[in-house]
C-alpha atoms as a PDB file:
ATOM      1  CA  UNK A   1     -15.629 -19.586   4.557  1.00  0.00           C
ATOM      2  CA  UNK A   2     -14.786 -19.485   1.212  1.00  0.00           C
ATOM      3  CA  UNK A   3     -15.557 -21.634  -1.642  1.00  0.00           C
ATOM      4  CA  UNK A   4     -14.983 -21.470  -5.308  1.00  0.00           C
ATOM      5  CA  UNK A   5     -16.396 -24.609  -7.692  1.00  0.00           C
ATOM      6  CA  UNK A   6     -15.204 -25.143 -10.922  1.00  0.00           C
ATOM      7  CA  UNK A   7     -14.323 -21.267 -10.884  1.00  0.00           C
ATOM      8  CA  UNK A   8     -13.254 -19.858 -14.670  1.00  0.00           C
ATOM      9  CA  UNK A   9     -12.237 -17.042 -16.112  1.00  0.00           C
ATOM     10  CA  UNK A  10     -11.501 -15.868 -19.341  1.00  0.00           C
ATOM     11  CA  UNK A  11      -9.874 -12.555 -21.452  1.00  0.00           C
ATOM     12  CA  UNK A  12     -10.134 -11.292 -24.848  1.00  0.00           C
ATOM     13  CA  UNK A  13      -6.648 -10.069 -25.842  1.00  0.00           C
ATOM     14  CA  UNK A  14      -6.684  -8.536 -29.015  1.00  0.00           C
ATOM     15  CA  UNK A  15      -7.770 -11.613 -31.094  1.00  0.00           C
ATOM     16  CA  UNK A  16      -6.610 -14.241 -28.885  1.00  0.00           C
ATOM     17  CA  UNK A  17      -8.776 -15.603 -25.980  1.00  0.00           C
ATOM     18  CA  UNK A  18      -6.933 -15.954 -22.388  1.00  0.00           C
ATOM     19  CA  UNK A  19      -8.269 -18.349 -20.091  1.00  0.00           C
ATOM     20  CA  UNK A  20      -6.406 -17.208 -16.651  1.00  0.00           C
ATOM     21  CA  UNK A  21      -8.692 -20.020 -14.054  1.00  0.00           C
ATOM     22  CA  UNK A  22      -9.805 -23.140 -15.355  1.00  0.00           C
ATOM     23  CA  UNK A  23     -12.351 -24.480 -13.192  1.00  0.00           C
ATOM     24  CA  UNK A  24     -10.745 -23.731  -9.815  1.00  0.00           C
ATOM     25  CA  UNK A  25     -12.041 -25.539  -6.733  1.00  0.00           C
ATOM     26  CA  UNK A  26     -11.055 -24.407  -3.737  1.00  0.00           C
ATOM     27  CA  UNK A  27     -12.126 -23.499  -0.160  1.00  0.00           C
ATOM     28  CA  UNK A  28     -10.118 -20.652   1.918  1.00  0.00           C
ATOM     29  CA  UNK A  29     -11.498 -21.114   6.372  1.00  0.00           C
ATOM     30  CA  UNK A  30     -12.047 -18.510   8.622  1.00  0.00           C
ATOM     31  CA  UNK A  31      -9.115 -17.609  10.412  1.00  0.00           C
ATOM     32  CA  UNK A  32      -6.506 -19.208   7.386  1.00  0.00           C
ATOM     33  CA  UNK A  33      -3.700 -17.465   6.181  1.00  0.00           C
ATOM     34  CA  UNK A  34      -2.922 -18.275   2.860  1.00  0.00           C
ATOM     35  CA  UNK A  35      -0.143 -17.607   0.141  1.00  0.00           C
ATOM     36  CA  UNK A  36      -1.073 -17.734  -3.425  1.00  0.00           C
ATOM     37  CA  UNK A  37       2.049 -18.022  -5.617  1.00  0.00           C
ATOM     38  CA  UNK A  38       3.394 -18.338  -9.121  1.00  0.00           C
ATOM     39  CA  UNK A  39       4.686 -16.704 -11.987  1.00  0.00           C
ATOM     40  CA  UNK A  40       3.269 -13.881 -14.089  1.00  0.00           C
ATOM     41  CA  UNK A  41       0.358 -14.754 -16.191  1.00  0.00           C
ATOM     42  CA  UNK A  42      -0.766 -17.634 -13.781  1.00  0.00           C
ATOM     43  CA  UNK A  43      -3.881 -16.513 -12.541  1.00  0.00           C
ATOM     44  CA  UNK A  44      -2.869 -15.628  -9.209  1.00  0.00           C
ATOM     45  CA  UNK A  45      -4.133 -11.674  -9.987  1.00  0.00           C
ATOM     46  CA  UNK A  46      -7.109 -13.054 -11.217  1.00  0.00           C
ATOM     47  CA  UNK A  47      -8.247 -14.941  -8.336  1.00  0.00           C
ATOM     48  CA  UNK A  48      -7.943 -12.480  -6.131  1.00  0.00           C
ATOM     49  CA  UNK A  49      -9.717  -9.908  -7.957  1.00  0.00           C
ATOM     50  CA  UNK A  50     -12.582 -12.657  -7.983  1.00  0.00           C
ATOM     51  CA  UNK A  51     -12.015 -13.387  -4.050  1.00  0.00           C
ATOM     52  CA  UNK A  52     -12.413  -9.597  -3.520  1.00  0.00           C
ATOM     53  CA  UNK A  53     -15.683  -9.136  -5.430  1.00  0.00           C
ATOM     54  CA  UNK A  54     -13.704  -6.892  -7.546  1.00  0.00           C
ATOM     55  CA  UNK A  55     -14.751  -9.088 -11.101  1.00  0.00           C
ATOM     56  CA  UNK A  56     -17.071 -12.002 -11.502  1.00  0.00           C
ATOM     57  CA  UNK A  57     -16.105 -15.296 -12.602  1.00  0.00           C
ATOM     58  CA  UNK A  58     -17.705 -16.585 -15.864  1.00  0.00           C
ATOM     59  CA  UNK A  59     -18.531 -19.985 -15.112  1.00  0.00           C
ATOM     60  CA  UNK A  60     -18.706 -21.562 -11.767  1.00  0.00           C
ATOM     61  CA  UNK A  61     -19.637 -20.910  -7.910  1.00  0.00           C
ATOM     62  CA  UNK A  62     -18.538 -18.349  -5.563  1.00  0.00           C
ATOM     63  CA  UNK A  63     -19.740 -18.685  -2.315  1.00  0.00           C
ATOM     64  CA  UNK A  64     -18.620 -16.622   0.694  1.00  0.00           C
ATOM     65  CA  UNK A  65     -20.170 -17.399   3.976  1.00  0.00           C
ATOM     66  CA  UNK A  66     -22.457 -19.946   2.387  1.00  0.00           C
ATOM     67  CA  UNK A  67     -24.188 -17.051   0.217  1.00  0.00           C
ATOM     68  CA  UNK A  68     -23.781 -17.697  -3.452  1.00  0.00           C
ATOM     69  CA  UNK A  69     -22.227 -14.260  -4.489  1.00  0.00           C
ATOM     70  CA  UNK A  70     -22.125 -15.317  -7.995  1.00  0.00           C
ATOM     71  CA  UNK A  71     -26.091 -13.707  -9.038  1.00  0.00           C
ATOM     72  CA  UNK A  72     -25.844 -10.665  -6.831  1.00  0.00           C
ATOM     73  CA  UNK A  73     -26.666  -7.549  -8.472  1.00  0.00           C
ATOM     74  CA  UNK A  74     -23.639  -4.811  -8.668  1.00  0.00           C
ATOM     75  CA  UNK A  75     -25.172  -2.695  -5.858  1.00  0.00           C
ATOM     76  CA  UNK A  76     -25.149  -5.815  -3.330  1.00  0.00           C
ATOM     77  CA  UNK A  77     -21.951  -7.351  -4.154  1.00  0.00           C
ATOM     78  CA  UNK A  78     -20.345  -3.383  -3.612  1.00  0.00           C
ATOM     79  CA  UNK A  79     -21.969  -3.950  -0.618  1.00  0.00           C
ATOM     80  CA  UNK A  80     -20.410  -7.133   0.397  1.00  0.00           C
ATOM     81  CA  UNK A  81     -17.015  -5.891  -0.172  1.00  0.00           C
ATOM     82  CA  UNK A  82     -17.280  -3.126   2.048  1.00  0.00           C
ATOM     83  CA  UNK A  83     -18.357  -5.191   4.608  1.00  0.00           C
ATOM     84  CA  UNK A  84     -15.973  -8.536   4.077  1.00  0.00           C
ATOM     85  CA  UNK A  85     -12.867  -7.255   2.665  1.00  0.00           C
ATOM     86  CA  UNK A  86     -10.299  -5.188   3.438  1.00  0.00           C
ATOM     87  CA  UNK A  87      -7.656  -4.693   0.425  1.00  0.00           C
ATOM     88  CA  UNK A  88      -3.868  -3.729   0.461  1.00  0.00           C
ATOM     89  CA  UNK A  89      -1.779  -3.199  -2.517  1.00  0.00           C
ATOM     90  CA  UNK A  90       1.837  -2.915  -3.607  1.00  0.00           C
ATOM     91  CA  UNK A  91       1.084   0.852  -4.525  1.00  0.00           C
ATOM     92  CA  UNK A  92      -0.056   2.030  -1.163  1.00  0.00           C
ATOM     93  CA  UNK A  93      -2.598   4.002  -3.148  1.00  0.00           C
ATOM     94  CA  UNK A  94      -2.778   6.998  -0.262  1.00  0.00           C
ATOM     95  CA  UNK A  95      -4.462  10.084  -1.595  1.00  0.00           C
ATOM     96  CA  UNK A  96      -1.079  12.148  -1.242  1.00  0.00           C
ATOM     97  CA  UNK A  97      -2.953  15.270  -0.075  1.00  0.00           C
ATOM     98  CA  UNK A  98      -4.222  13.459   2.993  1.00  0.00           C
ATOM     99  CA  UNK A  99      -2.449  12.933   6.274  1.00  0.00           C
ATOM    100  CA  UNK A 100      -2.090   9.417   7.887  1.00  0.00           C
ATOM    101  CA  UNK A 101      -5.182   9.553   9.909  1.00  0.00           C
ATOM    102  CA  UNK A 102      -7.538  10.998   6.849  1.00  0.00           C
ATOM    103  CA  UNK A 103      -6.499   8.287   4.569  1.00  0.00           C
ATOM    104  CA  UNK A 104      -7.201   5.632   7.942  1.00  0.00           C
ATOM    105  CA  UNK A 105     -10.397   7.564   8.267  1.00  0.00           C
ATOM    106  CA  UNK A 106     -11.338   8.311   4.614  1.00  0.00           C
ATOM    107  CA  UNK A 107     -13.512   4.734   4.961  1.00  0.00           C
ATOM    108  CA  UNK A 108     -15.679   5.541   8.205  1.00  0.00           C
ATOM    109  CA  UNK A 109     -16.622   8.842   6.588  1.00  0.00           C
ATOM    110  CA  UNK A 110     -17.939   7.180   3.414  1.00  0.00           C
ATOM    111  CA  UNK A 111     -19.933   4.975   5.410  1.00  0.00           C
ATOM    112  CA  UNK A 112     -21.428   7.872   7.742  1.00  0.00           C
ATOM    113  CA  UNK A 113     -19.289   7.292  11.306  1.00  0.00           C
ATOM    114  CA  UNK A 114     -19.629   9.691  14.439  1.00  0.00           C
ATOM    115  CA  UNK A 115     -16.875  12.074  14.069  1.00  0.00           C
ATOM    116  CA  UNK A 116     -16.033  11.204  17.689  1.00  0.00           C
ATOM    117  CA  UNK A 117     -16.152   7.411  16.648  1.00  0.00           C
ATOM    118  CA  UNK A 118     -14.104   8.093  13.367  1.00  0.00           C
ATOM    119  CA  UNK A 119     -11.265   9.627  16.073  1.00  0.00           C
ATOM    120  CA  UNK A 120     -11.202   6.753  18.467  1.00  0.00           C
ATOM    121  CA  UNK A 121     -10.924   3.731  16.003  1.00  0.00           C
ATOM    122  CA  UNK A 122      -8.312   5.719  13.630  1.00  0.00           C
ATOM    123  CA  UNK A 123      -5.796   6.702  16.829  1.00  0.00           C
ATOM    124  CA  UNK A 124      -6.170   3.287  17.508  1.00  0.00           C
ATOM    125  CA  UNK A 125      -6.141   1.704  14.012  1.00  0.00           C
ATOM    126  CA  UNK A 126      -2.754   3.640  13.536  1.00  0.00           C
ATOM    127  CA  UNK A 127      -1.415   2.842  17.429  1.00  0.00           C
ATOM    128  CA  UNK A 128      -1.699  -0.880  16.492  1.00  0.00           C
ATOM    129  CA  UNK A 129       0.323  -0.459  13.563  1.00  0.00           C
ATOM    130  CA  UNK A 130       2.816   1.334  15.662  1.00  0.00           C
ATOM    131  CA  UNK A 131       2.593   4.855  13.909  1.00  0.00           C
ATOM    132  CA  UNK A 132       1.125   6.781  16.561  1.00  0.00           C
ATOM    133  CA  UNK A 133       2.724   9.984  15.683  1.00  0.00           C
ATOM    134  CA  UNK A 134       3.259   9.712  12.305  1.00  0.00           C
ATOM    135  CA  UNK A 135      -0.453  10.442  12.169  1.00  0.00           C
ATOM    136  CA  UNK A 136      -0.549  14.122  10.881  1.00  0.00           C
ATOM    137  CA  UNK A 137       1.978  13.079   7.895  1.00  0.00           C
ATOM    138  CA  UNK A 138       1.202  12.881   4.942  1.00  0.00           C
ATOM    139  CA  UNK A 139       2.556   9.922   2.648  1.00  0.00           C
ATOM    140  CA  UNK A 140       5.376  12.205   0.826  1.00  0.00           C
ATOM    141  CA  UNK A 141       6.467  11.862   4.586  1.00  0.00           C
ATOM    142  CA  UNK A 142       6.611   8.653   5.316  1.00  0.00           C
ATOM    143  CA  UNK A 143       8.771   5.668   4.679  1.00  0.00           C
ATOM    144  CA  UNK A 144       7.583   3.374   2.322  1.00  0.00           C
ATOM    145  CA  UNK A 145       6.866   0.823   5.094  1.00  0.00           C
ATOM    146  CA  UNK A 146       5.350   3.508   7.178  1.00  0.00           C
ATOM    147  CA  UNK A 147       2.915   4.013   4.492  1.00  0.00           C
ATOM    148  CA  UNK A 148       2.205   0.376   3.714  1.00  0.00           C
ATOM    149  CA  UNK A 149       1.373   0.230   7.670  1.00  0.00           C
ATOM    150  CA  UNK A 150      -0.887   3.280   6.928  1.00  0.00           C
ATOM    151  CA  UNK A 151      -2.680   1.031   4.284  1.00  0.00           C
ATOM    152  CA  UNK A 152      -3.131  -1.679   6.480  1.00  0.00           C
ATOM    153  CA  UNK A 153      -4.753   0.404   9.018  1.00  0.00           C
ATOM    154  CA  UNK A 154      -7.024   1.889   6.589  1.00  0.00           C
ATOM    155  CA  UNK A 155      -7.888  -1.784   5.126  1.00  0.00           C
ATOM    156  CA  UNK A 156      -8.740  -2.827   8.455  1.00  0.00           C
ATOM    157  CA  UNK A 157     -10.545   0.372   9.754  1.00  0.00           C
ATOM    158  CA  UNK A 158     -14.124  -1.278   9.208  1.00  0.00           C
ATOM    159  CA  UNK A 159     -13.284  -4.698  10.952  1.00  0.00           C
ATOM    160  CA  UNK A 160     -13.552  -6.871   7.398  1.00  0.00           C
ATOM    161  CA  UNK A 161     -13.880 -10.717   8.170  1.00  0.00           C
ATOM    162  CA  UNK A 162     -10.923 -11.140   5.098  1.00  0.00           C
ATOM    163  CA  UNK A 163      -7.991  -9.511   4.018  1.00  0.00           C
ATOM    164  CA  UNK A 164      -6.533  -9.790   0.705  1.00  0.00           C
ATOM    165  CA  UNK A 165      -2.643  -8.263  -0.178  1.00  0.00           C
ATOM    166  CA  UNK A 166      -1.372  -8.229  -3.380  1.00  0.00           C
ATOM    167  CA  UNK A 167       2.252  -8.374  -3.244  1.00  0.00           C
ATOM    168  CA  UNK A 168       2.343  -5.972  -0.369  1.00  0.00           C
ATOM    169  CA  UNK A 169       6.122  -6.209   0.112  1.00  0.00           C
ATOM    170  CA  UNK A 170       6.760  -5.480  -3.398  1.00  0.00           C
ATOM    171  CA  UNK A 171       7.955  -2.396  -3.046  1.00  0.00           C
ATOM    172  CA  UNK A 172       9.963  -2.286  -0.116  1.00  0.00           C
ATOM    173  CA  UNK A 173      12.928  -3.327   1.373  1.00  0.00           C
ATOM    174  CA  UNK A 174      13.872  -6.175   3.844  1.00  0.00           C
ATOM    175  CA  UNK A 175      13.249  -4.503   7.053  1.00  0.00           C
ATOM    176  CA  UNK A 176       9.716  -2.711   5.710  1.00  0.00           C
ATOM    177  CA  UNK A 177       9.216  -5.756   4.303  1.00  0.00           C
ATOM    178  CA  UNK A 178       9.407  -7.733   7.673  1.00  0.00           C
ATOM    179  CA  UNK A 179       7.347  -4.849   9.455  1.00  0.00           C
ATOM    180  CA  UNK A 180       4.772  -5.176   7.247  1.00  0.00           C
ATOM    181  CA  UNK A 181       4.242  -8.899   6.805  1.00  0.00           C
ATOM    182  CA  UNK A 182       4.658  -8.986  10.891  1.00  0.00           C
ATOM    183  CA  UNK A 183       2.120  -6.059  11.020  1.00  0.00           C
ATOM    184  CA  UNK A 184      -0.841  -8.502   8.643  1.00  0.00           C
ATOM    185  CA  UNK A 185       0.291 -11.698  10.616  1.00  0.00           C
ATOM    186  CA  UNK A 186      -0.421 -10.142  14.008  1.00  0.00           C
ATOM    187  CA  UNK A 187      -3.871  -9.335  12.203  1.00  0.00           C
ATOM    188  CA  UNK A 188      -4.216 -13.155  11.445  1.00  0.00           C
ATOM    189  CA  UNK A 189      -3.573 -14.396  15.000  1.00  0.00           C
ATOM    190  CA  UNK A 190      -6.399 -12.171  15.687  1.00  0.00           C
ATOM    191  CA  UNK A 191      -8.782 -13.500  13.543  1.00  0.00           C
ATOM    192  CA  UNK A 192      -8.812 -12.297  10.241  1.00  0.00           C
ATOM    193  CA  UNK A 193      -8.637 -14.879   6.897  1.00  0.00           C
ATOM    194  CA  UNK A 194      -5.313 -13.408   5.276  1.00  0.00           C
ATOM    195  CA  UNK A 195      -4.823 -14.063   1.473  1.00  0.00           C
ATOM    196  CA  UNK A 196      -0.954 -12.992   0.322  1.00  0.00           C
ATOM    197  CA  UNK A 197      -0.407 -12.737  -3.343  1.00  0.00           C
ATOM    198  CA  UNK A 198       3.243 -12.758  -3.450  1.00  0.00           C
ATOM    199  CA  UNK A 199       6.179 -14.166  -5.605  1.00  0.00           C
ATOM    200  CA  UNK A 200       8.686 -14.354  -2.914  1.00  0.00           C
ATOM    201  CA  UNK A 201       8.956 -17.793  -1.637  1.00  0.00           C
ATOM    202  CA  UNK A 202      10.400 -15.998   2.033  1.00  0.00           C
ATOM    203  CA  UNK A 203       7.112 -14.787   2.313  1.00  0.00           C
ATOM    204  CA  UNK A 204       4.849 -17.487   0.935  1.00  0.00           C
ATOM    205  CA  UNK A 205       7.118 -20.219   3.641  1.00  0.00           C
ATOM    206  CA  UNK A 206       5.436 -18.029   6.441  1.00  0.00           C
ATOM    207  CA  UNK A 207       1.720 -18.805   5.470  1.00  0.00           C
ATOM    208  CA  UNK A 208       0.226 -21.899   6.904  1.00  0.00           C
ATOM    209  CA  UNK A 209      -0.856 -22.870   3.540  1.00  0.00           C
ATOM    210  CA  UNK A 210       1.038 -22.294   0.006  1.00  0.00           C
ATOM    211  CA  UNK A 211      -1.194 -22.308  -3.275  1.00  0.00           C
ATOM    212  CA  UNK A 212       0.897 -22.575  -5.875  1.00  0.00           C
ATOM    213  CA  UNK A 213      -1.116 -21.493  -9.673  1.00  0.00           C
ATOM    214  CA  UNK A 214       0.608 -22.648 -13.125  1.00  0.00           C
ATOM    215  CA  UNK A 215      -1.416 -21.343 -16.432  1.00  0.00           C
ATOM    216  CA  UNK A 216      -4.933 -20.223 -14.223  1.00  0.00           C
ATOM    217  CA  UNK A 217      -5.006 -23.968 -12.171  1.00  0.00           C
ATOM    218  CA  UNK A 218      -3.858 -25.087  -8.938  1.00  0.00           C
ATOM    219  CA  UNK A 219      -0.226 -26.853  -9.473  1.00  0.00           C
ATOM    220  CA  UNK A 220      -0.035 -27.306  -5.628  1.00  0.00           C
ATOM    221  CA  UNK A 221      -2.341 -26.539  -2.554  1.00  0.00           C
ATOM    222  CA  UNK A 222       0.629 -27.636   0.960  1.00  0.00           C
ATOM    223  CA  UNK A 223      -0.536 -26.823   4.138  1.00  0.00           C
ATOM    224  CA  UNK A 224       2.855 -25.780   5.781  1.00  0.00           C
ATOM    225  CA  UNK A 225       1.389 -26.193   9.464  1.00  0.00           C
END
Protein backbone atom coordinates (compact mmCIF):
# COMPACT_ATOMS: atom_id res chain seq x y z
CA UNK A 1 0.00 0.00 0.00
CA UNK A 2 0.68 3.36 -0.34
CA UNK A 3 0.54 6.21 1.95
CA UNK A 4 1.54 9.78 1.79
CA UNK A 5 0.91 12.18 5.16
CA UNK A 6 0.88 15.66 4.97
CA UNK A 7 3.16 15.16 1.74
CA UNK A 8 4.80 18.77 0.41
CA UNK A 9 6.72 19.89 -2.06
CA UNK A 10 8.21 22.92 -3.05
CA UNK A 11 10.34 24.76 -6.23
CA UNK A 12 12.55 27.63 -6.52
CA UNK A 13 11.68 29.37 -9.81
CA UNK A 14 13.87 32.05 -10.47
CA UNK A 15 12.98 34.25 -7.41
CA UNK A 16 9.64 33.01 -6.76
CA UNK A 17 8.98 29.90 -4.56
CA UNK A 18 6.42 27.14 -6.06
CA UNK A 19 4.71 25.04 -3.73
CA UNK A 20 3.27 22.16 -6.22
CA UNK A 21 1.74 19.57 -2.93
CA UNK A 22 0.57 21.04 0.09
CA UNK A 23 0.41 18.51 2.65
CA UNK A 24 -1.14 15.68 0.61
CA UNK A 25 -2.71 12.75 2.45
CA UNK A 26 -3.48 10.02 0.66
CA UNK A 27 -3.37 6.18 0.48
CA UNK A 28 -3.20 4.30 -3.11
CA UNK A 29 -4.20 -0.19 -2.24
CA UNK A 30 -2.73 -2.95 -3.79
CA UNK A 31 -4.43 -3.92 -6.75
CA UNK A 32 -6.15 -0.02 -7.32
CA UNK A 33 -6.17 1.62 -10.43
CA UNK A 34 -6.11 5.11 -10.12
CA UNK A 35 -6.39 8.36 -12.35
CA UNK A 36 -4.73 11.45 -11.20
CA UNK A 37 -6.08 14.48 -13.10
CA UNK A 38 -5.95 18.22 -13.53
CA UNK A 39 -4.58 20.99 -15.27
CA UNK A 40 -0.98 22.01 -15.87
CA UNK A 41 0.84 23.28 -12.91
CA UNK A 42 -1.38 21.22 -10.42
CA UNK A 43 0.89 18.93 -8.98
CA UNK A 44 -0.19 15.94 -10.66
CA UNK A 45 3.70 15.56 -12.26
CA UNK A 46 4.90 16.09 -9.01
CA UNK A 47 3.25 13.40 -7.22
CA UNK A 48 4.11 10.97 -9.30
CA UNK A 49 7.66 11.68 -9.50
CA UNK A 50 7.39 11.36 -5.55
CA UNK A 51 5.21 7.98 -5.89
CA UNK A 52 8.02 6.66 -8.16
CA UNK A 53 10.96 7.40 -5.84
CA UNK A 54 12.11 9.55 -8.57
CA UNK A 55 12.33 12.98 -5.98
CA UNK A 56 11.74 13.21 -2.28
CA UNK A 57 9.14 15.13 -0.71
CA UNK A 58 10.25 17.96 1.67
CA UNK A 59 8.03 17.64 4.46
CA UNK A 60 5.87 14.75 5.29
CA UNK A 61 5.61 10.74 5.15
CA UNK A 62 6.03 8.39 2.39
CA UNK A 63 5.42 5.05 3.17
CA UNK A 64 5.24 2.18 0.66
CA UNK A 65 4.51 -1.21 1.99
CA UNK A 66 4.57 0.07 5.53
CA UNK A 67 8.43 1.06 5.13
CA UNK A 68 8.95 4.73 5.63
CA UNK A 69 10.85 5.53 2.31
CA UNK A 70 11.20 9.04 3.30
CA UNK A 71 15.10 8.54 5.29
CA UNK A 72 16.42 5.98 2.86
CA UNK A 73 19.73 6.70 1.58
CA UNK A 74 19.96 7.27 -2.46
CA UNK A 75 21.48 3.79 -3.01
CA UNK A 76 18.36 2.01 -1.23
CA UNK A 77 15.59 4.01 -2.50
CA UNK A 78 17.33 3.24 -6.37
CA UNK A 79 16.89 0.06 -5.10
CA UNK A 80 13.31 0.17 -4.26
CA UNK A 81 12.36 1.47 -7.54
CA UNK A 82 13.78 -1.20 -9.41
CA UNK A 83 12.07 -3.53 -7.51
CA UNK A 84 8.39 -1.71 -7.01
CA UNK A 85 7.93 0.30 -10.01
CA UNK A 86 7.63 -0.05 -13.37
CA UNK A 87 7.41 3.47 -15.35
CA UNK A 88 5.82 4.38 -18.80
CA UNK A 89 5.94 7.69 -20.39
CA UNK A 90 4.34 9.73 -23.15
CA UNK A 91 7.84 9.67 -24.99
CA UNK A 92 8.25 5.96 -25.27
CA UNK A 93 11.88 6.70 -24.49
CA UNK A 94 13.20 3.38 -26.64
CA UNK A 95 16.89 3.56 -27.29
CA UNK A 96 16.24 3.85 -31.20
CA UNK A 97 19.25 1.62 -32.00
CA UNK A 98 17.67 -1.29 -30.18
CA UNK A 99 15.12 -3.74 -31.49
CA UNK A 100 11.82 -4.49 -29.59
CA UNK A 101 13.10 -7.33 -27.60
CA UNK A 102 16.58 -5.43 -26.49
CA UNK A 103 14.75 -2.48 -25.23
CA UNK A 104 12.12 -5.36 -23.30
CA UNK A 105 15.33 -6.97 -22.24
CA UNK A 106 17.66 -3.96 -21.66
CA UNK A 107 16.25 -4.27 -17.71
CA UNK A 108 17.06 -8.10 -16.97
CA UNK A 109 20.56 -7.48 -18.29
CA UNK A 110 21.21 -4.59 -15.88
CA UNK A 111 20.14 -6.64 -13.15
CA UNK A 112 22.36 -9.81 -14.20
CA UNK A 113 19.46 -12.40 -15.77
CA UNK A 114 20.36 -15.88 -17.43
CA UNK A 115 20.56 -15.16 -21.02
CA UNK A 116 18.21 -18.14 -21.44
CA UNK A 117 15.88 -16.50 -18.73
CA UNK A 118 16.24 -12.94 -20.37
CA UNK A 119 14.74 -14.92 -23.77
CA UNK A 120 11.82 -16.61 -22.16
CA UNK A 121 10.28 -13.66 -20.11
CA UNK A 122 10.95 -11.03 -23.12
CA UNK A 123 9.08 -13.46 -25.97
CA UNK A 124 6.60 -13.58 -23.50
CA UNK A 125 6.60 -10.00 -22.12
CA UNK A 126 6.13 -8.91 -25.86
CA UNK A 127 3.45 -12.01 -26.73
CA UNK A 128 1.23 -10.53 -23.96
CA UNK A 129 1.30 -7.26 -25.44
CA UNK A 130 0.40 -8.82 -28.69
CA UNK A 131 3.68 -7.90 -30.67
CA UNK A 132 5.07 -11.18 -31.13
CA UNK A 133 6.73 -10.48 -34.35
CA UNK A 134 7.34 -7.10 -34.22
CA UNK A 135 10.15 -8.21 -31.93
CA UNK A 136 13.31 -7.72 -34.16
CA UNK A 137 12.03 -3.98 -35.04
CA UNK A 138 13.34 -1.40 -34.02
CA UNK A 139 11.14 1.70 -32.83
CA UNK A 140 11.71 3.82 -36.25
CA UNK A 141 9.55 0.68 -37.22
CA UNK A 142 6.89 0.64 -35.28
CA UNK A 143 3.64 2.43 -34.84
CA UNK A 144 3.48 4.71 -32.20
CA UNK A 145 1.13 2.38 -30.26
CA UNK A 146 3.29 -0.53 -31.13
CA UNK A 147 6.02 1.17 -29.38
CA UNK A 148 4.06 2.37 -26.36
CA UNK A 149 3.14 -1.56 -26.06
CA UNK A 150 6.96 -2.10 -26.32
CA UNK A 151 7.28 0.26 -23.23
CA UNK A 152 4.85 -1.42 -21.33
CA UNK A 153 6.49 -4.67 -21.77
CA UNK A 154 9.75 -3.34 -20.81
CA UNK A 155 8.09 -1.55 -17.59
CA UNK A 156 6.73 -4.72 -16.61
CA UNK A 157 9.70 -7.07 -17.52
CA UNK A 158 10.84 -7.31 -13.72
CA UNK A 159 7.27 -8.06 -12.26
CA UNK A 160 7.04 -4.41 -10.25
CA UNK A 161 4.18 -4.51 -7.54
CA UNK A 162 3.13 -0.68 -9.14
CA UNK A 163 2.91 0.90 -12.28
CA UNK A 164 2.94 4.48 -12.84
CA UNK A 165 2.00 6.18 -16.64
CA UNK A 166 2.34 9.55 -17.28
CA UNK A 167 0.01 10.53 -19.89
CA UNK A 168 0.74 7.41 -21.84
CA UNK A 169 -1.87 8.13 -24.54
CA UNK A 170 -0.55 11.47 -25.13
CA UNK A 171 0.86 10.92 -28.10
CA UNK A 172 -1.25 8.75 -29.96
CA UNK A 173 -4.28 8.43 -31.63
CA UNK A 174 -7.75 6.92 -30.70
CA UNK A 175 -7.23 3.42 -31.68
CA UNK A 176 -3.36 3.30 -30.10
CA UNK A 177 -4.80 5.04 -27.57
CA UNK A 178 -7.47 2.30 -26.76
CA UNK A 179 -4.74 -0.51 -27.32
CA UNK A 180 -2.69 0.85 -24.96
CA UNK A 181 -4.93 1.80 -22.06
CA UNK A 182 -6.61 -1.89 -22.73
CA UNK A 183 -3.00 -3.31 -22.80
CA UNK A 184 -2.20 -1.50 -18.74
CA UNK A 185 -5.86 -2.42 -17.67
CA UNK A 186 -5.44 -6.10 -18.52
CA UNK A 187 -2.17 -5.58 -16.31
CA UNK A 188 -4.49 -4.26 -13.44
CA UNK A 189 -6.96 -7.17 -13.47
CA UNK A 190 -3.88 -9.07 -12.91
CA UNK A 191 -2.70 -7.52 -10.04
CA UNK A 192 -0.70 -4.66 -10.47
CA UNK A 193 -1.56 -0.99 -8.55
CA UNK A 194 -1.95 1.24 -11.82
CA UNK A 195 -1.45 5.07 -11.36
CA UNK A 196 -2.61 7.09 -14.82
CA UNK A 197 -1.53 10.64 -15.01
CA UNK A 198 -3.70 11.83 -17.70
CA UNK A 199 -5.77 14.98 -18.72
CA UNK A 200 -8.31 13.24 -20.74
CA UNK A 201 -11.40 12.76 -18.80
CA UNK A 202 -12.19 9.42 -21.44
CA UNK A 203 -9.43 7.95 -19.83
CA UNK A 204 -9.57 9.07 -16.22
CA UNK A 205 -13.82 7.72 -16.37
CA UNK A 206 -12.15 4.19 -16.86
CA UNK A 207 -10.16 4.14 -13.49
CA UNK A 208 -11.99 2.93 -10.48
CA UNK A 209 -10.92 5.94 -8.69
CA UNK A 210 -10.46 9.71 -10.11
CA UNK A 211 -8.03 12.12 -8.10
CA UNK A 212 -8.61 15.23 -9.21
CA UNK A 213 -5.35 17.99 -8.04
CA UNK A 214 -6.07 21.95 -8.19
CA UNK A 215 -2.80 24.20 -7.21
CA UNK A 216 -0.61 20.88 -5.57
CA UNK A 217 -3.97 19.63 -3.25
CA UNK A 218 -6.56 17.15 -3.70
CA UNK A 219 -9.84 19.06 -5.17
CA UNK A 220 -11.57 15.60 -5.41
CA UNK A 221 -10.66 11.89 -4.52
CA UNK A 222 -14.41 9.69 -6.37
CA UNK A 223 -14.18 6.21 -6.37
CA UNK A 224 -16.01 5.49 -9.75
CA UNK A 225 -16.66 1.68 -8.77
Amino acid sequence: MIRFSKVSRQFEVGEERVLALREIDMEIHDGEYAAIMGPSGSGKSTMLNILGLLDRADSGQYHLDDQDTTTLSETKRAALRRRQFGFVFQSFHLVPRMTAAQNVELPLNLDGVSPRERRDRVGAALDSMGLADRANHKPSQLSGGQRQRVAIARATIMKPSVLLADEPTGNLDSKSSKEVIQALETLNLAGITLVVITHDPSIGDRANRKIVMQDGKIDQDITLN
